[in-house]
C-alpha atoms as a PDB file:
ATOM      1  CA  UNK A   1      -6.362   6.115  52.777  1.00  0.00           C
ATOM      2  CA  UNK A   2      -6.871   4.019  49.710  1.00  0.00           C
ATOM      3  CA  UNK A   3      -9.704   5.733  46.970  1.00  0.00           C
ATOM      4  CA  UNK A   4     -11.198   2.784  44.920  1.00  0.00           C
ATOM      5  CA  UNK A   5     -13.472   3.830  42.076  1.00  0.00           C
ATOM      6  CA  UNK A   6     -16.369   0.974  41.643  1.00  0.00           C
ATOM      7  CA  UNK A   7     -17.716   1.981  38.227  1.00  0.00           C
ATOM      8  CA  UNK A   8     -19.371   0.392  35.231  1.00  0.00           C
ATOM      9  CA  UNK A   9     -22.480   1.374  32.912  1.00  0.00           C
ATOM     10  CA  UNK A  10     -25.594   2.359  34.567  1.00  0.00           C
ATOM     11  CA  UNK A  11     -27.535  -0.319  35.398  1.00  0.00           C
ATOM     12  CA  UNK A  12     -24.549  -2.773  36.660  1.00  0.00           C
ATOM     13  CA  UNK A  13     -25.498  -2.590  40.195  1.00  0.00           C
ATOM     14  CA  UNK A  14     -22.659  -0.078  41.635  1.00  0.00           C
ATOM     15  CA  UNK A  15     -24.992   1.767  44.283  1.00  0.00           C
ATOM     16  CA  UNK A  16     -26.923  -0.954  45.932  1.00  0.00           C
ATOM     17  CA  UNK A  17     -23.223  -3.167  45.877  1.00  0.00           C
ATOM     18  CA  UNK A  18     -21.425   0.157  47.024  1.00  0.00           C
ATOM     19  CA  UNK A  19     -23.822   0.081  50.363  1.00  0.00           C
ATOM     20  CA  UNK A  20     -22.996  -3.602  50.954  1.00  0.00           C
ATOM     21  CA  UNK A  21     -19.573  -3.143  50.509  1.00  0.00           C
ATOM     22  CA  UNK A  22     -19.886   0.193  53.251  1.00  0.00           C
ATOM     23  CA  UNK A  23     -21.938  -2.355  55.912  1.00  0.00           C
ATOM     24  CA  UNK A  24     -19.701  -5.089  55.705  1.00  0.00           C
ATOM     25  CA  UNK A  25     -16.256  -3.022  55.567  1.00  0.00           C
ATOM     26  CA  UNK A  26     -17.280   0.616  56.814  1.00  0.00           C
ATOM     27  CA  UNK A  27     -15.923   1.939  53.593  1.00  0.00           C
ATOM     28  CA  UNK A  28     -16.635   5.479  53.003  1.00  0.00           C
ATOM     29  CA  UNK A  29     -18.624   5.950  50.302  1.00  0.00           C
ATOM     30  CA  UNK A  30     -19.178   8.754  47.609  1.00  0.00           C
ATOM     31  CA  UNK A  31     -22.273   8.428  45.453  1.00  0.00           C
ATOM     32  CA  UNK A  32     -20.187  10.696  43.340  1.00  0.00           C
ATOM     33  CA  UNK A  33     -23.096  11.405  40.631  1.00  0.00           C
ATOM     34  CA  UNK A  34     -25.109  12.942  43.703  1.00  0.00           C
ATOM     35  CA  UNK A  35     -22.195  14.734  44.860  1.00  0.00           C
ATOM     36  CA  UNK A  36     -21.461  16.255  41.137  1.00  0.00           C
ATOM     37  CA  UNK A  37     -25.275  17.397  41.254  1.00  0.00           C
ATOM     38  CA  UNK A  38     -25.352  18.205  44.666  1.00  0.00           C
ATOM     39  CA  UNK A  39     -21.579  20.307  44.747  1.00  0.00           C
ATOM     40  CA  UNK A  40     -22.295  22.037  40.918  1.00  0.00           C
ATOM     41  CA  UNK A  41     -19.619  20.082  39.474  1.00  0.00           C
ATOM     42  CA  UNK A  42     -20.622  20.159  35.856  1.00  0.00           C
ATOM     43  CA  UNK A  43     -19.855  22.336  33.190  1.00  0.00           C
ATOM     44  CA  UNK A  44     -22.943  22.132  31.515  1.00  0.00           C
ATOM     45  CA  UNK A  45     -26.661  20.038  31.055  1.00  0.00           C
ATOM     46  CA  UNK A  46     -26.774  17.345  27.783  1.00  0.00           C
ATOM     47  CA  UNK A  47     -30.314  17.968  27.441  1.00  0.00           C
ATOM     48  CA  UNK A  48     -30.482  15.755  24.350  1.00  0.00           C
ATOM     49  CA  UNK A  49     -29.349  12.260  27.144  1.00  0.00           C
ATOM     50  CA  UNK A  50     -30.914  14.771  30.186  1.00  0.00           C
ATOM     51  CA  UNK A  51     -27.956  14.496  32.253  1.00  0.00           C
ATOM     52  CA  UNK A  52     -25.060  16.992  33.607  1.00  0.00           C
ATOM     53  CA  UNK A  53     -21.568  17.017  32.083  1.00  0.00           C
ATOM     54  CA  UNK A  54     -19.246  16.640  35.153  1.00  0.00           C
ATOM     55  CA  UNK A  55     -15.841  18.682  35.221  1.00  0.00           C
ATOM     56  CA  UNK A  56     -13.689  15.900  36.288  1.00  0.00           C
ATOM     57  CA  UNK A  57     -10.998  18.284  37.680  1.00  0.00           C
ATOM     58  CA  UNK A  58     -13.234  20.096  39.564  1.00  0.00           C
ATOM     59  CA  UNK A  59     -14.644  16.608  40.696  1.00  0.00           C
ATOM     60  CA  UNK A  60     -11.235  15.381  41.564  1.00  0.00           C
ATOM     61  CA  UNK A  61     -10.427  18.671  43.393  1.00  0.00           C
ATOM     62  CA  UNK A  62     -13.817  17.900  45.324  1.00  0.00           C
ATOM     63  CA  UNK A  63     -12.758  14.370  46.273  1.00  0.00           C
ATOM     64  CA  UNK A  64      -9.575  14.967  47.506  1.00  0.00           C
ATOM     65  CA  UNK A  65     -11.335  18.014  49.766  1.00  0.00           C
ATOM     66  CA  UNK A  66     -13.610  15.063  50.934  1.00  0.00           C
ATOM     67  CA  UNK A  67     -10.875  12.494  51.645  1.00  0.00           C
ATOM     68  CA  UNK A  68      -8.906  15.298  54.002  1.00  0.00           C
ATOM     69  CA  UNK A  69     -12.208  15.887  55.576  1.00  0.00           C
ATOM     70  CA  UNK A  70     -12.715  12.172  56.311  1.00  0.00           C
ATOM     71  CA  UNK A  71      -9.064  11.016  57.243  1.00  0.00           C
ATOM     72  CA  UNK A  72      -9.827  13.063  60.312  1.00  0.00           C
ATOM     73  CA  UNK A  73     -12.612  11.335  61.680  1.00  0.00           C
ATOM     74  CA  UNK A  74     -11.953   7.882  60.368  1.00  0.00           C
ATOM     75  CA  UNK A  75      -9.218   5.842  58.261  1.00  0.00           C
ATOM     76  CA  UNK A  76     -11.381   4.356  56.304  1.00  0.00           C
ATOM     77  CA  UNK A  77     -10.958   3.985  52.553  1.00  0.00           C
ATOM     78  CA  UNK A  78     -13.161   5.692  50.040  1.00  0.00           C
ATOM     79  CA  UNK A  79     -15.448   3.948  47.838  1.00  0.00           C
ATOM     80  CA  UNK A  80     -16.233   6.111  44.842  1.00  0.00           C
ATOM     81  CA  UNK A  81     -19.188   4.808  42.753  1.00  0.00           C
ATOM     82  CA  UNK A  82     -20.482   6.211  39.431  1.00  0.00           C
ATOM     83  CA  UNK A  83     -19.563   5.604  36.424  1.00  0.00           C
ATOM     84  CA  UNK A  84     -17.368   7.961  35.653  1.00  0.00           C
ATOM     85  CA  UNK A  85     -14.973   6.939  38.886  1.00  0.00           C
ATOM     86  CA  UNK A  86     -12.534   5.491  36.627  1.00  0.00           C
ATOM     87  CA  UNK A  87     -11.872   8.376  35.069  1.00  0.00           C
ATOM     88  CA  UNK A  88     -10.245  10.069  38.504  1.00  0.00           C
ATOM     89  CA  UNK A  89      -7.160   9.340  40.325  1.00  0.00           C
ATOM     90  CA  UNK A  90      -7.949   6.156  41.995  1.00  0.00           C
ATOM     91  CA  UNK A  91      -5.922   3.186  43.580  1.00  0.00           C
ATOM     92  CA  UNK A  92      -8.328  -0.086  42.525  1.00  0.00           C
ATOM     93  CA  UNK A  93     -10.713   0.319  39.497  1.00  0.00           C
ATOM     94  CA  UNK A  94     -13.250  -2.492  39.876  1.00  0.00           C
ATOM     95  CA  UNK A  95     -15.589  -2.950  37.216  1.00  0.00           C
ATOM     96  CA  UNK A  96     -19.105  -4.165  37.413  1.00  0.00           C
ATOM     97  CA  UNK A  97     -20.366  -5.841  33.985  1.00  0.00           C
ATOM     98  CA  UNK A  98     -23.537  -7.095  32.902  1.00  0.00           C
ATOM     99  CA  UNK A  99     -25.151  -8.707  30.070  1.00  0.00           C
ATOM    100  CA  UNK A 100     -26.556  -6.298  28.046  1.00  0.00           C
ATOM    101  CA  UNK A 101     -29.773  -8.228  27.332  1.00  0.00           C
ATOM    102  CA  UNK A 102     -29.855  -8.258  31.433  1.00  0.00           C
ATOM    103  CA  UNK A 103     -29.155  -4.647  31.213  1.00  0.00           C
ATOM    104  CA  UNK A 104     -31.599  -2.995  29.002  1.00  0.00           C
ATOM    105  CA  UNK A 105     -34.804  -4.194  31.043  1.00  0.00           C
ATOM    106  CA  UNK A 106     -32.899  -2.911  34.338  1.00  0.00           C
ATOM    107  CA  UNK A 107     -32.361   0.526  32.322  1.00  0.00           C
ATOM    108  CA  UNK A 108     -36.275   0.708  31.454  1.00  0.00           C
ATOM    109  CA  UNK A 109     -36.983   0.011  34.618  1.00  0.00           C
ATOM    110  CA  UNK A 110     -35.288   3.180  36.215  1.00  0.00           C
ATOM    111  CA  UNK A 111     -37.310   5.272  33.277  1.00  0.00           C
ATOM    112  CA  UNK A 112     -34.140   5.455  30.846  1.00  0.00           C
ATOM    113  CA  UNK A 113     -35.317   6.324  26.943  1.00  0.00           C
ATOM    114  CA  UNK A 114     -34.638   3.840  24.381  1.00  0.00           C
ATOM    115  CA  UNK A 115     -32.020   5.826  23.000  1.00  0.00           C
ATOM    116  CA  UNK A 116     -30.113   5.619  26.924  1.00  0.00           C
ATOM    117  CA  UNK A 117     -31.097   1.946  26.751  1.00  0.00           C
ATOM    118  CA  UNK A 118     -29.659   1.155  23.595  1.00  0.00           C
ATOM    119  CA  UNK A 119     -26.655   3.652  24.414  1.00  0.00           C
ATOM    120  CA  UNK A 120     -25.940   1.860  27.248  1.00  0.00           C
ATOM    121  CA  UNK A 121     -26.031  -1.818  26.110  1.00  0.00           C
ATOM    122  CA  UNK A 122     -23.978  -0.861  23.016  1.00  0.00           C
ATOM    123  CA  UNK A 123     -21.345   0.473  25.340  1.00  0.00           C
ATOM    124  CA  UNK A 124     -21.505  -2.326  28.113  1.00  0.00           C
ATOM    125  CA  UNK A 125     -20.968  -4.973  24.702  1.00  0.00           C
ATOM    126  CA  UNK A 126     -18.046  -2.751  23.577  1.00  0.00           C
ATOM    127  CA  UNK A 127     -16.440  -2.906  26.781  1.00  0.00           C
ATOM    128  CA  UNK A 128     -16.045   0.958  26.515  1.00  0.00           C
ATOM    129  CA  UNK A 129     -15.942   1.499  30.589  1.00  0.00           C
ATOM    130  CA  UNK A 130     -13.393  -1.309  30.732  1.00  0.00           C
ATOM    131  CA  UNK A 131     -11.235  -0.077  28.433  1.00  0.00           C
ATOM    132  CA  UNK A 132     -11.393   3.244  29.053  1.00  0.00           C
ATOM    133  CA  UNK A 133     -10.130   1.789  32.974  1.00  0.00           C
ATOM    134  CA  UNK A 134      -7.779  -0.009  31.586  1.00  0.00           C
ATOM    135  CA  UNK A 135      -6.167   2.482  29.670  1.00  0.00           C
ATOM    136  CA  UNK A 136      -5.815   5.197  32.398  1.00  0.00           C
ATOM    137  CA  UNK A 137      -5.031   2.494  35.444  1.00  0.00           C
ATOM    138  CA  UNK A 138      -3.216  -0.306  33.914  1.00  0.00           C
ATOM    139  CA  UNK A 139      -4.308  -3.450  34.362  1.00  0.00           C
ATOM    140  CA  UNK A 140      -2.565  -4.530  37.210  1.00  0.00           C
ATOM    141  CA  UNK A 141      -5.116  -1.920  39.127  1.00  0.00           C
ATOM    142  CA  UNK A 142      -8.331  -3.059  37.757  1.00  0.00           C
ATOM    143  CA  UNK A 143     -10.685  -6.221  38.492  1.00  0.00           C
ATOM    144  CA  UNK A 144     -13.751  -6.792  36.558  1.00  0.00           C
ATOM    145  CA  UNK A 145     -16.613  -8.449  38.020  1.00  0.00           C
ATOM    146  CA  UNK A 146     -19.804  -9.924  36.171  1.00  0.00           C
ATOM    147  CA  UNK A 147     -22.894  -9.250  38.160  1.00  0.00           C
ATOM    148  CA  UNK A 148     -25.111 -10.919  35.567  1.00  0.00           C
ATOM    149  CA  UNK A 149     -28.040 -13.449  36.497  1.00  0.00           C
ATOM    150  CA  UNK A 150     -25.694 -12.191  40.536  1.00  0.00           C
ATOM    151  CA  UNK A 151     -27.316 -11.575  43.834  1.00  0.00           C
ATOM    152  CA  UNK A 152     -25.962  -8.097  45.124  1.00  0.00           C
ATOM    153  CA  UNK A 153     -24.183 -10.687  48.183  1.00  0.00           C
ATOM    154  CA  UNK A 154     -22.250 -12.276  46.146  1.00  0.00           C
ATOM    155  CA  UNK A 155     -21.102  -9.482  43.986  1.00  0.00           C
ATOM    156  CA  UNK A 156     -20.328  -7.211  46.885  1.00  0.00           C
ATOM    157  CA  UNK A 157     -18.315 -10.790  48.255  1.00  0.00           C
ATOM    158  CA  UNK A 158     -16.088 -10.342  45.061  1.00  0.00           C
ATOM    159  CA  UNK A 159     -15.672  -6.501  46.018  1.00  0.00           C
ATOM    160  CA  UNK A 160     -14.680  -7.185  48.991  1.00  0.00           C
ATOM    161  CA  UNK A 161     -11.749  -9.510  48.452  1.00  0.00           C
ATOM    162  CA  UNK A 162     -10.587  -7.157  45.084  1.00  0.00           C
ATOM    163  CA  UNK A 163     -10.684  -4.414  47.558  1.00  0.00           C
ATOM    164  CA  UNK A 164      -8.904  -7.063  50.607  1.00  0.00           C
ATOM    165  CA  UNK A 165      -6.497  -7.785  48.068  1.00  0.00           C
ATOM    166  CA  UNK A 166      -7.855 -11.855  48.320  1.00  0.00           C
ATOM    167  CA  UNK A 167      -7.805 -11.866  44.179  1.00  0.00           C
ATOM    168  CA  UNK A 168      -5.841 -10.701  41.722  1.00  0.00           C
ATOM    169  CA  UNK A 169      -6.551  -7.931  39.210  1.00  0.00           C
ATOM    170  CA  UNK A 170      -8.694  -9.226  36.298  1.00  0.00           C
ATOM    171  CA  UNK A 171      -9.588  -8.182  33.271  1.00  0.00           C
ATOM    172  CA  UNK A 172     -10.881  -9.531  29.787  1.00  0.00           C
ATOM    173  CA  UNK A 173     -12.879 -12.221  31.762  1.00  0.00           C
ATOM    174  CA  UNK A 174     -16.154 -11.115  30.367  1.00  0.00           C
ATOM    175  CA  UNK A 175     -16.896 -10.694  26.670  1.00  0.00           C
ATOM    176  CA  UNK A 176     -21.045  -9.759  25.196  1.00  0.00           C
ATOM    177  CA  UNK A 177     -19.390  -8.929  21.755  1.00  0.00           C
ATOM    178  CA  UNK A 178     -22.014 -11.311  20.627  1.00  0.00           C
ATOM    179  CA  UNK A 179     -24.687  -9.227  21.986  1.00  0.00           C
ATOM    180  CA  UNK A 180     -23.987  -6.913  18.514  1.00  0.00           C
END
C-alpha cells in the first residue's frame, strides 16, 4: 500500500479535497490532526497558537499500526492529510498552495487569531511547507498544486492524476514572494 501525505498550510483546502479524492478513488483516508487529538499523540499544548504539539514518532508509529490494520480489509492506499504529513514517511508529498491574500479571509473564517492568520500567510509566501517537503522527500516525490481562485473538483482532479501517476512531480510552480 502506497501512504501519500496531502499537506499544505491550514486553510489550503486538504480536508474537503482529501474526501473527494476518497469518493472518487476509495483512498483511505487519515484526518491525521483528529487522529493526533483523538490517539494522545502530542507531547504537549502551545497554548500561546492553542494547538497540540504532535510527537511525530509516536504519530508515525500510529500510522503504520493503522496501515496493517487496513491492508487487511482493503488494498487501498492511504491518504494522510494535515499539515504536518510531510513530515512522516510517505511515498507522494502533494502540496496544496494558496494565495495568501486568498488565505487569510479563509483562516478568519474558521475563527483563527490574527496572529494564526498572519502566521499562516507569512509561511504559505515563504514556501516553508514546500520546502520543508522538499527537503525530506526529494523532489522527484513531491507535486505542488495551486488551489487558488480553484473549485475543490478540479483540485482533487490534479490529486488524482499526481496520485495515478498521470503528471509528473512538480515543484517551484507557484511563487507569492510578492505577497511580503
Amino acid at each position: 500500500m502506497t501512504r501519500i501525505a496531502l499537506t499544505g498550510t491550514p486553510g489550503t483546502g486538504k480536508t474537503t479535497v482529501s474526501e473527494l479524492v476518497a469518493e472518487r478513488t476509495g483512498v483511505d483516508v487519515v484526518h491525521l490532526n483528529d487522529a493526533i487529538r483523538e490517539a494522545d499523540l502530542f507531547d504537549e499544548r502551545d497554548v500561546e497558537r492553542d494547538s497540540l504539539v504532535a510527537d511525530l514518532d509516536a504519530v508515525e508509529a500510529w500510522l503504520d499500526e493503522h496501515q496493517d490494520r487496513a491492508a487487511g480489509e482493503s488494498d487501498a492506499d492511504t491518504l494522510v492529510e494535515s499539515h504536518l504529513s510531510h513530515l512522516l514517511d510517505a511515498d507522494q508529498v502533494i502540496v496544496l498552495r494558496c494565495r495568501p491574500d486568498v488565505l487569510k479571509p479563509r483562516l478568519r473564517e474558521r475563527g483563527e487569531s490574527e496572529a494564526s492568520v498572519a502566521e499562516n500567510a507569512e509561511s504559505e509566501a515563504l514556501d516553508v511547507i514546500l520546502a520543508e517537503a522538499v527537503e525530506r522527500h526529494g523532489e522527484g516525490a513531491v507535486w505542488e498544486i495551486d488551489t487558488t481562485d480553484r473549485t475543490p473538483d478540479a483540485v482533487a482532479d490534479d490529486v488524482v492524476a499526481a496520485m495515478e501517476g498521470e503528471v509528473e512531480p512538480r515543484v517551484g510552480i507557484v511563487d507569492f514572494i510578492d505577497y511580503l
